[in-house]
Protein backbone atom coordinates (compact mmCIF):
# COMPACT_ATOMS: atom_id res chain seq x y z
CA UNK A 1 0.00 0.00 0.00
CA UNK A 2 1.13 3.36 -0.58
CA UNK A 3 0.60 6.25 1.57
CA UNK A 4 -3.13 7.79 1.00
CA UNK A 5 -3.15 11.79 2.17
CA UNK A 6 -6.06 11.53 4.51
CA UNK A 7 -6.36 15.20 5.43
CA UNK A 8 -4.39 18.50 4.32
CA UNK A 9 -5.41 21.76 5.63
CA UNK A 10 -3.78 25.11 5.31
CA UNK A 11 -4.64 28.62 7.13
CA UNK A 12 -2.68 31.96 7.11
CA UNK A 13 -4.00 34.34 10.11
CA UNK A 14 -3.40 38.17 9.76
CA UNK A 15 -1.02 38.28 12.73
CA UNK A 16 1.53 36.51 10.37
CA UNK A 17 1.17 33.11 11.95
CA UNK A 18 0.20 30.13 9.94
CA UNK A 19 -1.34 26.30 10.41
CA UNK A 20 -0.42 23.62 8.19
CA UNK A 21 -1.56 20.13 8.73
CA UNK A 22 -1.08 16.99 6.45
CA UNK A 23 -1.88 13.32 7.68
CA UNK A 24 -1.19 10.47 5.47
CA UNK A 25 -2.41 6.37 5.84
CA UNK A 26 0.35 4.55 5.45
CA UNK A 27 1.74 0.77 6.11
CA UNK A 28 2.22 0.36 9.42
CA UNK A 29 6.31 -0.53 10.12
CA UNK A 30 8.62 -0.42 12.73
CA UNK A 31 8.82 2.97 13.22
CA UNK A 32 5.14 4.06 12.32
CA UNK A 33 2.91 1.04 14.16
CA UNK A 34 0.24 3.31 14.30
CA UNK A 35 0.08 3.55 10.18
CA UNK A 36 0.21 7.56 10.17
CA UNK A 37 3.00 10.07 8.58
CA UNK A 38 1.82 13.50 9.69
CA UNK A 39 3.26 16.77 10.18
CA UNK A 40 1.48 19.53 11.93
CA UNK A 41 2.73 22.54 11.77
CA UNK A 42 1.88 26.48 13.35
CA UNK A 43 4.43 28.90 13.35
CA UNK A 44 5.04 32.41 11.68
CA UNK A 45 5.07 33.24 7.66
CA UNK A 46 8.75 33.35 7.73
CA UNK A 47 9.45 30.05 8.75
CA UNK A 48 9.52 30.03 12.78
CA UNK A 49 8.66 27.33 13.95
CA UNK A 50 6.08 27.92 17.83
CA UNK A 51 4.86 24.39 17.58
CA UNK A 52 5.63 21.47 15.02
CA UNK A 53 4.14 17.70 15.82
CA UNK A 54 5.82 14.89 13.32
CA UNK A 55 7.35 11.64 13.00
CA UNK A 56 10.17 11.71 10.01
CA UNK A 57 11.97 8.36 9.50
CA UNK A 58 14.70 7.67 12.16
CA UNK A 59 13.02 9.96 14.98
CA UNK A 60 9.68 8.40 15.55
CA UNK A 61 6.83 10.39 17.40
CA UNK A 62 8.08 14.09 18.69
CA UNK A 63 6.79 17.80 18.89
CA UNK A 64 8.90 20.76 19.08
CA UNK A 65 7.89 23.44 21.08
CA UNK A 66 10.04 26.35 19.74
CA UNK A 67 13.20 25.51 19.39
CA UNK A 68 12.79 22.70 21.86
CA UNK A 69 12.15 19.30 20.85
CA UNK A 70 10.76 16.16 22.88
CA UNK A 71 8.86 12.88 22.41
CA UNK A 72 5.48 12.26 21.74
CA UNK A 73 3.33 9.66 22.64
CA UNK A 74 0.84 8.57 19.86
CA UNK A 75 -2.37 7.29 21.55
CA UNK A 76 -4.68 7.99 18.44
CA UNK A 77 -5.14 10.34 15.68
CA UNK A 78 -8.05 12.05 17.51
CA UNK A 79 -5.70 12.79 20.58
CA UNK A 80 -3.03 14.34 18.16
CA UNK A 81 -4.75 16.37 16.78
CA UNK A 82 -6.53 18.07 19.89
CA UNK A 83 -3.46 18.10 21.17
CA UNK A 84 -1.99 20.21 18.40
CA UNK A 85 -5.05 22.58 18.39
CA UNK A 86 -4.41 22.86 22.48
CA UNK A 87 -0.75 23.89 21.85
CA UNK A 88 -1.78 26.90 18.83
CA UNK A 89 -4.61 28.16 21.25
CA UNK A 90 -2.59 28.66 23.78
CA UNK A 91 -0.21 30.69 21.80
CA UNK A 92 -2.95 32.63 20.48
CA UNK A 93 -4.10 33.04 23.76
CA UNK A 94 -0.86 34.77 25.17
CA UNK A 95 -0.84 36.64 22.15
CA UNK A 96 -3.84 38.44 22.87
């Protein structure tokens, strides 16, 4: 099977920031046992990253929060995603 984009979304706010999200299906390996490539992405128009949640080849789950980066734990698609949307409102929020 070859990877199937299951969801792509794309939103530039006024402030400068922007969300990017792109979740693929994919064979479930080693590395990816949960079957998902994603990469979700908020962070400003020229490239800074506030908050980035992926899992390239060779690093597995992880988020980076600025310029920090940890593991994440994948529990389900649904959970990653809210937990993405929790991290960009509270940026927003501060923002304010």
């Amino acid at each position: 099977m070859d990877a199937e984009l299951l969801s792509y979304f794309k939103q530039d706010f006024k402030d400068g920031t922007v969300i990017e999200a792109v979740v693929w299906k994919v064979p479930k390996d080693k590395e990816r046992s949960h079957g998902f490539k994603y990469r979700l992405y908020f962070g400003k128009l020229d490239g800074t990253c506030i908050t980035r949640y992926d899992n390239e080849k060779g690093k597995g789950d992880h988020r980076h929060i600025g310029k920090r980066e940890e593991v994440y734990q994948f529990i389900s698609l649904e959970k990653l995603l809210n937990d993405f949307k929790q991290d960009v409102r509270k940026y927003r929020k501060r923002m304010k």
